[in-house]
C-alpha atoms as a PDB file:
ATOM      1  CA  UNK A   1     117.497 120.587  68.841  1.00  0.00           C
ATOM      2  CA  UNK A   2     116.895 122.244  72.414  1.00  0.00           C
ATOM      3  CA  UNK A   3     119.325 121.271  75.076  1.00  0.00           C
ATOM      4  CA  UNK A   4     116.655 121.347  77.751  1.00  0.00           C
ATOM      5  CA  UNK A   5     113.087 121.283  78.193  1.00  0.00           C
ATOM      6  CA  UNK A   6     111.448 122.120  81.654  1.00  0.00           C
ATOM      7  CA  UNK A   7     108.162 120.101  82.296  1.00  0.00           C
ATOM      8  CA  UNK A   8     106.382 121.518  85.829  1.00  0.00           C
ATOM      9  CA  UNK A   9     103.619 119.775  86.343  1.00  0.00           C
ATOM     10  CA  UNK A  10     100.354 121.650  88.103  1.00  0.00           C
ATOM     11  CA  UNK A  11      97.346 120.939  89.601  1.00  0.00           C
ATOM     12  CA  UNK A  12      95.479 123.614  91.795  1.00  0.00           C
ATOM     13  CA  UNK A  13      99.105 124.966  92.307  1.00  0.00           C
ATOM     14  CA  UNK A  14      97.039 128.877  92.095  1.00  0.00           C
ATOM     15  CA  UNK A  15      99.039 130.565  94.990  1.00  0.00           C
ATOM     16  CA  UNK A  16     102.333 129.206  94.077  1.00  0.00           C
ATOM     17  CA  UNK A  17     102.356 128.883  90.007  1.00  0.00           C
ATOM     18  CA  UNK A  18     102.782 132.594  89.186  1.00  0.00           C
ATOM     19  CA  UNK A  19     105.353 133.039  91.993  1.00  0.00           C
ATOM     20  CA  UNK A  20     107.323 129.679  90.562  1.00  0.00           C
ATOM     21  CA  UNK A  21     107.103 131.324  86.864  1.00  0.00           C
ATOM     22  CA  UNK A  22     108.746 134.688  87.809  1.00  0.00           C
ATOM     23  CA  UNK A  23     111.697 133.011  90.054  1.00  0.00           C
ATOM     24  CA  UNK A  24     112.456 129.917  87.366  1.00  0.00           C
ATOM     25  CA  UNK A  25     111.740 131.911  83.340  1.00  0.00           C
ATOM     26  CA  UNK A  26     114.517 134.063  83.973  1.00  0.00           C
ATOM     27  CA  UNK A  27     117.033 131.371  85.203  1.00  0.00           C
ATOM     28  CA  UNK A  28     115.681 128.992  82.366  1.00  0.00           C
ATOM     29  CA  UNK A  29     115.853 131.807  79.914  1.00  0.00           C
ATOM     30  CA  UNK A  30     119.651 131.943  80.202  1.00  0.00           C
ATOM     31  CA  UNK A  31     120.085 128.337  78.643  1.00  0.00           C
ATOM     32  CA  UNK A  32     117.525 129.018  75.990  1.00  0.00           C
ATOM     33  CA  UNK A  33     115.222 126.226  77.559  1.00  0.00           C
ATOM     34  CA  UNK A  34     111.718 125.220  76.636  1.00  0.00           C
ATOM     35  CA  UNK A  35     108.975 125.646  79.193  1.00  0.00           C
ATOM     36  CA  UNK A  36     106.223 122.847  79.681  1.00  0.00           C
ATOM     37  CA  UNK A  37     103.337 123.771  82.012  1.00  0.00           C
ATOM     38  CA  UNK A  38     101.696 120.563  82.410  1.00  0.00           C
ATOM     39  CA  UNK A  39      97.973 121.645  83.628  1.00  0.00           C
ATOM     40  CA  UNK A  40      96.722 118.654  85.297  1.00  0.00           C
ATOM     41  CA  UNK A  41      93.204 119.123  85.080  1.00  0.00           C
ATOM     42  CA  UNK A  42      92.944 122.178  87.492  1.00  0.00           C
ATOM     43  CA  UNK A  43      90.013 123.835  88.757  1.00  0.00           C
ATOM     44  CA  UNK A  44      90.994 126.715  91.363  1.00  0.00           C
ATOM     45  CA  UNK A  45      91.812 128.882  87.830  1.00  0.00           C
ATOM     46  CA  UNK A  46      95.951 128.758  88.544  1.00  0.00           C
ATOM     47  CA  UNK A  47      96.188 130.143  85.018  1.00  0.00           C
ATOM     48  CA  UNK A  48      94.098 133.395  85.340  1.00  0.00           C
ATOM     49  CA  UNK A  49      97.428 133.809  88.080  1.00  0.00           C
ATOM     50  CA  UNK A  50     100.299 133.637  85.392  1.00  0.00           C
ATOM     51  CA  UNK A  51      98.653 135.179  82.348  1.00  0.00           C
ATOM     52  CA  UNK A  52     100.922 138.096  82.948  1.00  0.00           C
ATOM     53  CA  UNK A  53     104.114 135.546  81.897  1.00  0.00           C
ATOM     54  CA  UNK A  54     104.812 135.174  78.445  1.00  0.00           C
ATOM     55  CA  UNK A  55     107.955 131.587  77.202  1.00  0.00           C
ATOM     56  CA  UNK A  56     106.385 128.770  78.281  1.00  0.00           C
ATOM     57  CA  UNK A  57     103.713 126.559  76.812  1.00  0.00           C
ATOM     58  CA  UNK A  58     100.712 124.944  78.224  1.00  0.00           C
ATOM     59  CA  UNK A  59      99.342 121.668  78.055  1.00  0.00           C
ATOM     60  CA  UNK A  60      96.101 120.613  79.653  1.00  0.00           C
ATOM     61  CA  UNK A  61      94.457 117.302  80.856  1.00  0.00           C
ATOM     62  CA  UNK A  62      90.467 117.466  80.418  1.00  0.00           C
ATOM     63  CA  UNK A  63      90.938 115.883  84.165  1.00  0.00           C
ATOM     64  CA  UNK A  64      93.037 115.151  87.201  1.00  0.00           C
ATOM     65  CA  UNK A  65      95.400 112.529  85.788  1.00  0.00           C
ATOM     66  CA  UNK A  66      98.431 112.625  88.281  1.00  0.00           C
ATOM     67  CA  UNK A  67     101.765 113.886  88.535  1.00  0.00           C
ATOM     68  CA  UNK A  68     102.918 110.816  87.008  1.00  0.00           C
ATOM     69  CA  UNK A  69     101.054 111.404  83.785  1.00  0.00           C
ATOM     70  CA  UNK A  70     101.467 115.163  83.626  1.00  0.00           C
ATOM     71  CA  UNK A  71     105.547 114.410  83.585  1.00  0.00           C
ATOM     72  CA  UNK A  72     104.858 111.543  80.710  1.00  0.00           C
ATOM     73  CA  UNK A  73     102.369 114.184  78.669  1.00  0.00           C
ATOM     74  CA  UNK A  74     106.156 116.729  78.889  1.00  0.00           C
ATOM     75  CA  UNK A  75     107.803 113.584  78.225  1.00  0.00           C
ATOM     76  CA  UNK A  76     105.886 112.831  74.589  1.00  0.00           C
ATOM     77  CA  UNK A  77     105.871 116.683  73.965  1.00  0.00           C
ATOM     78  CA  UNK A  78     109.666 117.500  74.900  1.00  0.00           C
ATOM     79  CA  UNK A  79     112.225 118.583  72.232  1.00  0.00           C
ATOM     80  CA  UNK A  80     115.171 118.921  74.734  1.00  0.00           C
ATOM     81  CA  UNK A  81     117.707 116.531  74.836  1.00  0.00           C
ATOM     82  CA  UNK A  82     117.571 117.193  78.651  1.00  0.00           C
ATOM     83  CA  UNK A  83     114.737 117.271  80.947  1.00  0.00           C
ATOM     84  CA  UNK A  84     114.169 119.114  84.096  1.00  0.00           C
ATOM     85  CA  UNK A  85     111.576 118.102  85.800  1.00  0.00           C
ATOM     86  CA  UNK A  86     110.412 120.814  88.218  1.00  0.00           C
ATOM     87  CA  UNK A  87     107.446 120.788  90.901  1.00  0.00           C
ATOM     88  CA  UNK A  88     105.173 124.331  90.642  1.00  0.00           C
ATOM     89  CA  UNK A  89     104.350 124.710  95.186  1.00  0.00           C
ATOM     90  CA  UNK A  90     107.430 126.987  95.705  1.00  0.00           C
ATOM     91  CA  UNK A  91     109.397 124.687  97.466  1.00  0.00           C
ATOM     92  CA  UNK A  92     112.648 124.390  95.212  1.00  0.00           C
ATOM     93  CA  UNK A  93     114.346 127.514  94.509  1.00  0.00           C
ATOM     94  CA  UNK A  94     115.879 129.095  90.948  1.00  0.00           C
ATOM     95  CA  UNK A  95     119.493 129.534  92.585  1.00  0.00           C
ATOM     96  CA  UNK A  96     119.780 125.476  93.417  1.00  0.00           C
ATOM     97  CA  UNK A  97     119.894 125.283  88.990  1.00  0.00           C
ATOM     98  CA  UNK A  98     123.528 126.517  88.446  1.00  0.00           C
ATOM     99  CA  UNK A  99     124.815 123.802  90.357  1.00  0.00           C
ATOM    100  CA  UNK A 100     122.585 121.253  88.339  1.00  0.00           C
ATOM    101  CA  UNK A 101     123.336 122.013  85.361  1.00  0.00           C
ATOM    102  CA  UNK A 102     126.983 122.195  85.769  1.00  0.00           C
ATOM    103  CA  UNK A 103     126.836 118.469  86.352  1.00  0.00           C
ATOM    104  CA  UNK A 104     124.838 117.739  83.157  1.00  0.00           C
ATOM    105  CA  UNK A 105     126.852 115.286  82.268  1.00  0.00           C
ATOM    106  CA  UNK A 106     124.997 112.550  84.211  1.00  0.00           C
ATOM    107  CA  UNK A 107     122.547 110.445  83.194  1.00  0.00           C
ATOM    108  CA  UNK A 108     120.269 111.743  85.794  1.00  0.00           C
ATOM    109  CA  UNK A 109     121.135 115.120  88.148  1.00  0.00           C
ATOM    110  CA  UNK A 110     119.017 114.797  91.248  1.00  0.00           C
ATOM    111  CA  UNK A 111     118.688 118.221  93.781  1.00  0.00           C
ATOM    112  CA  UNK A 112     118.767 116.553  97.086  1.00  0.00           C
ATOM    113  CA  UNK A 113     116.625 118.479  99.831  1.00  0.00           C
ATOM    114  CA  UNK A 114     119.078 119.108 102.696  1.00  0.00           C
ATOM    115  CA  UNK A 115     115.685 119.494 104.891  1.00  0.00           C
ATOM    116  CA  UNK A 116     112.286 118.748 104.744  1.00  0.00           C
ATOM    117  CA  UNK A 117     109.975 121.459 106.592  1.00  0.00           C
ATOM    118  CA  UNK A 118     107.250 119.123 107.741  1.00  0.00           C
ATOM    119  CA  UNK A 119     108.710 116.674 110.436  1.00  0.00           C
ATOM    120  CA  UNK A 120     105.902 113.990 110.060  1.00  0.00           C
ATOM    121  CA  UNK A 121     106.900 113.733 106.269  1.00  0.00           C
ATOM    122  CA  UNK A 122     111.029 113.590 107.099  1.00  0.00           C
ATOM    123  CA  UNK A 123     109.676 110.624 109.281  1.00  0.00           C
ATOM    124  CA  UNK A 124     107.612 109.222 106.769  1.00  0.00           C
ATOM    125  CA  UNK A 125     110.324 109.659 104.334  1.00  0.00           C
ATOM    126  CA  UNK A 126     113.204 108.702 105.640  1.00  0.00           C
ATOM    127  CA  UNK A 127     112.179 104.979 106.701  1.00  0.00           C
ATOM    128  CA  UNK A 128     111.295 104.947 102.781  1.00  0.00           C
ATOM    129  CA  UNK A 129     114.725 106.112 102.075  1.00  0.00           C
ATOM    130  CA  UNK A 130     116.274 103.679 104.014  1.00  0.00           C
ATOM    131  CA  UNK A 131     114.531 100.612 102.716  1.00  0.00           C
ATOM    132  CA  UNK A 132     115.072 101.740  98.721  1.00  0.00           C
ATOM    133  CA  UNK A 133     118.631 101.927 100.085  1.00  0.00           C
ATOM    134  CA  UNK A 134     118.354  99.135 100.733  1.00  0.00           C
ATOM    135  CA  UNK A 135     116.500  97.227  97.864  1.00  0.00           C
ATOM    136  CA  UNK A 136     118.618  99.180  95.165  1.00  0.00           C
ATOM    137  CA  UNK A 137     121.973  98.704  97.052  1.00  0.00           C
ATOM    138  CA  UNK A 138     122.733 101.793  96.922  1.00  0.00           C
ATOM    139  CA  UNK A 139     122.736 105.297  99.704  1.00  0.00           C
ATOM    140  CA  UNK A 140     119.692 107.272  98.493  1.00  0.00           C
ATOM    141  CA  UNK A 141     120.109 110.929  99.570  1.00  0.00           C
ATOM    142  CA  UNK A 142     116.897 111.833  98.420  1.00  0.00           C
ATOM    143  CA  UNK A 143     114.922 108.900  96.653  1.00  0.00           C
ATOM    144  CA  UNK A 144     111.392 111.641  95.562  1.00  0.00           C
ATOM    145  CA  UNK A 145     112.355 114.931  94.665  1.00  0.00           C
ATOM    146  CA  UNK A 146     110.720 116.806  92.446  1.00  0.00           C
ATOM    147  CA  UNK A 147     113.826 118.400  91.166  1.00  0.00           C
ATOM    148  CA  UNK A 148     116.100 116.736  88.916  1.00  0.00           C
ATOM    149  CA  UNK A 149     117.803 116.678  85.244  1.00  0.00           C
ATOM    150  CA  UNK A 150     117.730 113.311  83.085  1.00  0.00           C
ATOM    151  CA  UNK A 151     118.533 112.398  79.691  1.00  0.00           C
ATOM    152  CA  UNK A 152     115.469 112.724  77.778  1.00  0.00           C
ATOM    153  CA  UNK A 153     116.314 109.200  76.225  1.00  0.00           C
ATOM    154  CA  UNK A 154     116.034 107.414  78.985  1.00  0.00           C
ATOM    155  CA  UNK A 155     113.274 109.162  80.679  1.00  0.00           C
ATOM    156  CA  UNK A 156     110.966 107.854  77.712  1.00  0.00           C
ATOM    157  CA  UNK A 157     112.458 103.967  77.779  1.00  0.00           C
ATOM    158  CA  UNK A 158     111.282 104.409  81.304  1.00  0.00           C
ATOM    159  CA  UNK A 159     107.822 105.938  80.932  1.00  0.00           C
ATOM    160  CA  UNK A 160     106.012 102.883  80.459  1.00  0.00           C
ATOM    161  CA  UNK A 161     107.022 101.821  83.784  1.00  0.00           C
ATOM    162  CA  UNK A 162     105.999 105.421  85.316  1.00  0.00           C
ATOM    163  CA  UNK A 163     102.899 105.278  87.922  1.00  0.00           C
ATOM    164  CA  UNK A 164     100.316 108.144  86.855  1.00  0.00           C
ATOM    165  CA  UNK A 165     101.143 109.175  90.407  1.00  0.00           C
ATOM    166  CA  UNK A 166     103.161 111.254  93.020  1.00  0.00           C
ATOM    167  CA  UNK A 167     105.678 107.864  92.876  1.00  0.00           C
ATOM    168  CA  UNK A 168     106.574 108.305  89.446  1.00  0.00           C
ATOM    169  CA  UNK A 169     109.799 110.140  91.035  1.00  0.00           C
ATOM    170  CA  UNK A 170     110.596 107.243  93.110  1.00  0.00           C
ATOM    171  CA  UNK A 171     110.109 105.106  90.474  1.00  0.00           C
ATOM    172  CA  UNK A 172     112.883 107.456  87.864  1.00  0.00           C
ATOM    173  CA  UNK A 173     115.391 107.482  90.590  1.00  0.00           C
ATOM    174  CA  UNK A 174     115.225 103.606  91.614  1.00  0.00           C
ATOM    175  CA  UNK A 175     115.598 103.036  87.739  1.00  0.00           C
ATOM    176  CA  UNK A 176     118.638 104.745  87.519  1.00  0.00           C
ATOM    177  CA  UNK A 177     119.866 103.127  90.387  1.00  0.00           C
ATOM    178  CA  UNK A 178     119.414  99.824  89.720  1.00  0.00           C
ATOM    179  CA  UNK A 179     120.366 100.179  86.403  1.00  0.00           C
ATOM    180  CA  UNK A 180     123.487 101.491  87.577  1.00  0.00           C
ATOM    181  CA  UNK A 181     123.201 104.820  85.984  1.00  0.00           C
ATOM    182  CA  UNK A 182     125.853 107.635  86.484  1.00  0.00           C
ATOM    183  CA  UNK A 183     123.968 110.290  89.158  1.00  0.00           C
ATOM    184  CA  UNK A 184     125.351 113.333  90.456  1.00  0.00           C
ATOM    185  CA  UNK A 185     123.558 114.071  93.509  1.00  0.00           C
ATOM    186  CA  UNK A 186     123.514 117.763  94.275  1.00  0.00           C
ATOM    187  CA  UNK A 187     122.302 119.200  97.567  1.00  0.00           C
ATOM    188  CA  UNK A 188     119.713 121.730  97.400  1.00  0.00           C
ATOM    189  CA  UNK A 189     117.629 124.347  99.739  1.00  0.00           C
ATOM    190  CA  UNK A 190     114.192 122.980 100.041  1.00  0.00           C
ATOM    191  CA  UNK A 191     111.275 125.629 101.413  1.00  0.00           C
ATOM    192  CA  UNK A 192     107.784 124.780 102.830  1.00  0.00           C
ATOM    193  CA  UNK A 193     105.685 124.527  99.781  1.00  0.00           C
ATOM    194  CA  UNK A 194     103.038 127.327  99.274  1.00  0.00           C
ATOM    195  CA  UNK A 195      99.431 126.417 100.211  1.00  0.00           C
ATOM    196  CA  UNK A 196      98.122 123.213 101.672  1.00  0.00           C
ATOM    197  CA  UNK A 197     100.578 119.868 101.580  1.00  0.00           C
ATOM    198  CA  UNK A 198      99.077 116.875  99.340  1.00  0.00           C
ATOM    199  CA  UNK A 199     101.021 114.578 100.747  1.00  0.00           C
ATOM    200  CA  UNK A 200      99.399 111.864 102.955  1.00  0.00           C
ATOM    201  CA  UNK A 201     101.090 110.393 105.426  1.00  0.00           C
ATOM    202  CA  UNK A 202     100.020 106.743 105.849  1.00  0.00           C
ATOM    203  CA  UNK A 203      98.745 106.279 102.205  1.00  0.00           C
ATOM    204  CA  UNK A 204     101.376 108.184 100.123  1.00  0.00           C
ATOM    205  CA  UNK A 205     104.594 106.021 102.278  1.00  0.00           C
ATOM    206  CA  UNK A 206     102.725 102.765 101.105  1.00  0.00           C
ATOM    207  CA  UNK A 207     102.528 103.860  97.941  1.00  0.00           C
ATOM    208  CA  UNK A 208     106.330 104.676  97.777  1.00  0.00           C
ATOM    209  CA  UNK A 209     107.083 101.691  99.327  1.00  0.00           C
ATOM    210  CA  UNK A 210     105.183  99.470  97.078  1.00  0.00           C
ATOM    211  CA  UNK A 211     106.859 100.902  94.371  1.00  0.00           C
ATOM    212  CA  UNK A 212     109.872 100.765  96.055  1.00  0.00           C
ATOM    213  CA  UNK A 213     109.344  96.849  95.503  1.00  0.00           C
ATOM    214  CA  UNK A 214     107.906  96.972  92.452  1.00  0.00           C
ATOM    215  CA  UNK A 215     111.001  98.875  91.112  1.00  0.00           C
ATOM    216  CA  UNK A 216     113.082  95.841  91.768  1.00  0.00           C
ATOM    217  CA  UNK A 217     111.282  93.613  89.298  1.00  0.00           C
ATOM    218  CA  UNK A 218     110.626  96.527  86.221  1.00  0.00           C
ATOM    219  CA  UNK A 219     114.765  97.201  86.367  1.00  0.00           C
ATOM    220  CA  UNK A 220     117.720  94.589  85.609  1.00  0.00           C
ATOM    221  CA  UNK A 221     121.041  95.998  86.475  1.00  0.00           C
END
């Protein structure tokens, strides 16, 4: 069986994808991993970018499902007994992964952004942070990060409970928390993301927040 399978997740990701492939095949290639490309119904071609890149497989949505259900189409399609989950904008770099993996041994490794580029979105963010903190009892260094390593096991007893959305992150971490799951958190670089931000201030933190709360209910300790 694989040890790890990589599911990025992209939708109109063209000026970033081929730029994420050549930093994060090599690295990936070192610990034999499988490569999902999760094509989330794109339409600004993103592919035509990476056709020069051969190890990775692609699966497509017929139309924009969300980040959430890109990550549970991996999910049904993984072989790895590991999975990384791994955002396609440019913003997490191949040299935060040695560290990562080296703690493996959690139930869920999560690369904790020691910045966030975008000061409205820290803001945004961290009054989210605080309040998860709160609800799951727990310090959350980074409750949303597209970066992180979880037992493929338990990533599938939780996809039922996964929003098709951005939140679906939120959701895996708040899981493991309250079901007082071992986590290694591991701090990470974090760069501005390539191309315009999807993230929404006033929408996406309710969003987060209600499933902040909604967390609390879909999780028993």
């Amino acid at each position: 069986m694989t040890t790890l399978t990589a599911i990025i997740p992209v939708y109109n990701e063209r000026l970033a994808l081929a730029a994420t492939l050549a930093e994060w095949i090599p690295v990936l290639n070192d610990v034999h991993a499988e490569i999902l490309v999760i094509d989330d119904g794109s339409t600004d071609g993103a592919f035509d970018t990476a056709s020069g890149f051969v190890g990775f497989k692609v699966l497509r949505h017929d139309y924009n499902r969300g980040y959430g259900a890109a990550l549970k189409t991996g999910l049904a399609a993984a072989t790895g007994e590991l999975i990384l989950t791994l955002d396609a904008d440019g913003t997490y770099p191949a040299s935060s992964f040695p560290a990562m993996w080296a703690a493996r041994h959690a139930d869920m490794v999560i690369g904790a952004r020691a910045s966030e580029p975008d000061r409205l979105k820290a803001f945004a963010k961290s009054l989210v942070f605080a309040f998860a903190g709160l609800v799951a009892g727990s310090r959350i260094p980074d409750l949303n990060t597209g970066l992180r390593l979880v037992r493929r096991d338990l990533a599938r007893q939780w996809a039922g409970s996964l929003p098709d959305g951005f939140s679906a992150t939120t959701t895996m971490t708040m899981a493991a928390l309250i079901e007082r799951r071992s986590i290694a958190w591991v701090p990470i670089d974090y760069r501005r993301r390539i191309g315009p931000s999807k993230f929404h201030p006033i929408t996406d933190t309710l969003r987060l927040t209600r499933q902040v709360i909604r967390s609390r209910s879909l999780f028993r300790r």
